[in-house]
Structures are given as structure tokens and as C-alpha cells.
C-alpha atoms as a PDB file:
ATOM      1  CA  UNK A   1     103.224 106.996  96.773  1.00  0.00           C
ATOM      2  CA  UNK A   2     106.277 104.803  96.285  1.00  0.00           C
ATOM      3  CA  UNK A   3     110.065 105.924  94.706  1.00  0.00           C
ATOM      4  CA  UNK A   4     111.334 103.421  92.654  1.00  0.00           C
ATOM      5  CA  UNK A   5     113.776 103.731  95.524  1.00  0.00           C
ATOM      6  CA  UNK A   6     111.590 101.520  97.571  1.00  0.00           C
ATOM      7  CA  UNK A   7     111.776  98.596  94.917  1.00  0.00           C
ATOM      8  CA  UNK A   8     114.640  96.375  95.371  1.00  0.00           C
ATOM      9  CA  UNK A   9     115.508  94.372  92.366  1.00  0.00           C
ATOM     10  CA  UNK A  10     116.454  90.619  92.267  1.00  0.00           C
ATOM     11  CA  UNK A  11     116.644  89.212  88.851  1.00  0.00           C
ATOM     12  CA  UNK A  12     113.917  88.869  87.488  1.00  0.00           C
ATOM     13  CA  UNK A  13     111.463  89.614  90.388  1.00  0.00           C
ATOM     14  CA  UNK A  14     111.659  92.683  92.814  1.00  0.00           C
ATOM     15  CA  UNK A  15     110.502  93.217  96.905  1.00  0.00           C
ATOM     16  CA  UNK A  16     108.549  95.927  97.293  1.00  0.00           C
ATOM     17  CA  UNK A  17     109.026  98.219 100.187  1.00  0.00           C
ATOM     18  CA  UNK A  18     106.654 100.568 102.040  1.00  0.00           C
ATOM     19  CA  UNK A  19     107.760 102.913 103.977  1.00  0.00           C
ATOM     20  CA  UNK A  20     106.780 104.571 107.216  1.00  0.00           C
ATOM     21  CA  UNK A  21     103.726 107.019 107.312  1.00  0.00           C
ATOM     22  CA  UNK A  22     102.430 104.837 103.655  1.00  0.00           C
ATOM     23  CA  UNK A  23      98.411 103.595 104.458  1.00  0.00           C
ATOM     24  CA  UNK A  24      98.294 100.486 104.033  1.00  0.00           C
ATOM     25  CA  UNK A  25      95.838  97.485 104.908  1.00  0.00           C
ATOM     26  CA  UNK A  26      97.198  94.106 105.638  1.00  0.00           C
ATOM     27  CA  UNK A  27     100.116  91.928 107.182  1.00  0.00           C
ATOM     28  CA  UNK A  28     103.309  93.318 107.132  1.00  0.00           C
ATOM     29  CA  UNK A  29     106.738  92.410 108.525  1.00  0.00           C
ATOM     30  CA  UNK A  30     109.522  94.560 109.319  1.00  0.00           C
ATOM     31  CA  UNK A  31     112.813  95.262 106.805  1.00  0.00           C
ATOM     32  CA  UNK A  32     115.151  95.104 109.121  1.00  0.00           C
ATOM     33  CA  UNK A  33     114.146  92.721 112.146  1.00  0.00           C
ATOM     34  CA  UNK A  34     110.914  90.869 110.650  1.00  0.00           C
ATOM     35  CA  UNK A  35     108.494  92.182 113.234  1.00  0.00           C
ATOM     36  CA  UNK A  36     104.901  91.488 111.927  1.00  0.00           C
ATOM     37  CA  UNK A  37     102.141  93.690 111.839  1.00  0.00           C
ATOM     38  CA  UNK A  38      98.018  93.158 111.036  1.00  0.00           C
ATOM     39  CA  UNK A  39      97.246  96.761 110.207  1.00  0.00           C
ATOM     40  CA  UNK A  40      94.335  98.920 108.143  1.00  0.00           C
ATOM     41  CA  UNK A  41      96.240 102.624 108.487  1.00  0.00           C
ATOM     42  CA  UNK A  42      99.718 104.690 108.161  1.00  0.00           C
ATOM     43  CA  UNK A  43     102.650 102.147 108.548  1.00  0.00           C
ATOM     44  CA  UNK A  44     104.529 102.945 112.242  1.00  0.00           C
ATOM     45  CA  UNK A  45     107.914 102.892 112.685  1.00  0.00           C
ATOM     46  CA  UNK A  46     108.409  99.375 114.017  1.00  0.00           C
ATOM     47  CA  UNK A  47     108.367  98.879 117.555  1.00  0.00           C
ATOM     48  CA  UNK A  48     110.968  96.397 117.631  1.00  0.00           C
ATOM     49  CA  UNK A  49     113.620  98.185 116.029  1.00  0.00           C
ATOM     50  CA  UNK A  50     112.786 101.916 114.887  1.00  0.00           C
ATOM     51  CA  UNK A  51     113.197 100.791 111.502  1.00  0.00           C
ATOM     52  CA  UNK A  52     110.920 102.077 108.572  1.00  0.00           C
ATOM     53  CA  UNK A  53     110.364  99.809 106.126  1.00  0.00           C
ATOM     54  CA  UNK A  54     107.801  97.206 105.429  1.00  0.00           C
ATOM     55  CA  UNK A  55     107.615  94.106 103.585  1.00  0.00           C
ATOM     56  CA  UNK A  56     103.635  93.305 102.700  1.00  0.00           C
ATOM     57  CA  UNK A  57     102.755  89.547 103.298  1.00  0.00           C
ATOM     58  CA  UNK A  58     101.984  87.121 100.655  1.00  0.00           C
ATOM     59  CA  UNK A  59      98.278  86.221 101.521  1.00  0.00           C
ATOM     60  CA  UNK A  60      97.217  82.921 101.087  1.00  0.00           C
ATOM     61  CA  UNK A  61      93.978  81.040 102.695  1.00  0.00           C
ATOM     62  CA  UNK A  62      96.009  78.465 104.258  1.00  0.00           C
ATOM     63  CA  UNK A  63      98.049  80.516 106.372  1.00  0.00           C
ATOM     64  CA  UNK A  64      95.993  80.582 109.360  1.00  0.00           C
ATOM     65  CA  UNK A  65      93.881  77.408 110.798  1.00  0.00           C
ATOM     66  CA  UNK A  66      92.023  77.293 113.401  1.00  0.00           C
ATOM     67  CA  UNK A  67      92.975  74.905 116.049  1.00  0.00           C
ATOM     68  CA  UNK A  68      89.898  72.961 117.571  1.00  0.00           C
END
């Protein structure tokens, strides 16, 4: 469950952060150092940094193509 602590407010729009330990299922880059991750389970601490938050991925169906 997320604390409106992990929201971050800009204007009119907001960033959502997830935190270590949250499940989650998706892309993900790090907070602090913009590591990404693919994952389906509990958010690690990053591997890059140590740090703890996560920043979910805006999907889109463009965002991968496959090179032939």
C-alpha cells in the first residue's frame, strides 16, 4: 500500500513512487540512478545503487520493435 508520502507533486500532475518490498508487475526504473527493471514480484532494492524507490514505466506498443 502506498503513503501519500510516495506521491510527489508537480503542478498539476504527480510521479508516483513504489517503494522497495511493493509487488508489482511491469517496467520500472530506479529513483535515484534510472536503473530499469522488467519484473512480476516484490520491488528489490536496486542493484545499481541500493536505492528504494521505483518509477513504473509509461507502456506504450511502440516502445519495443523488433529488429529483422
Amino acid at each position: 500500500m502506498l503513503d501519500t508520502e510516495d506521491l510527489v507533486e508537480t503542478g498539476d500532475d504527480y510521479i508516483e513512487f513504489f517503494r522497495t518490498g511493493t509487488h508489482a508487475t511491469g517496467e520500472y526504473h530506479c529513483a535515484a540512478c534510472a536503473y530499469g527493471i522488467t519484473i512480476r514480484a516484490e520491488l528489490p532494492l536496486c542493484p545499481m545503487c541500493g536505492g528504494d524507490s521505483w518509477e513504473a514505466t509509461a507502456w506504450s506498443p511502440f516502445r519495443r520493435v523488433a529488429l529483422h
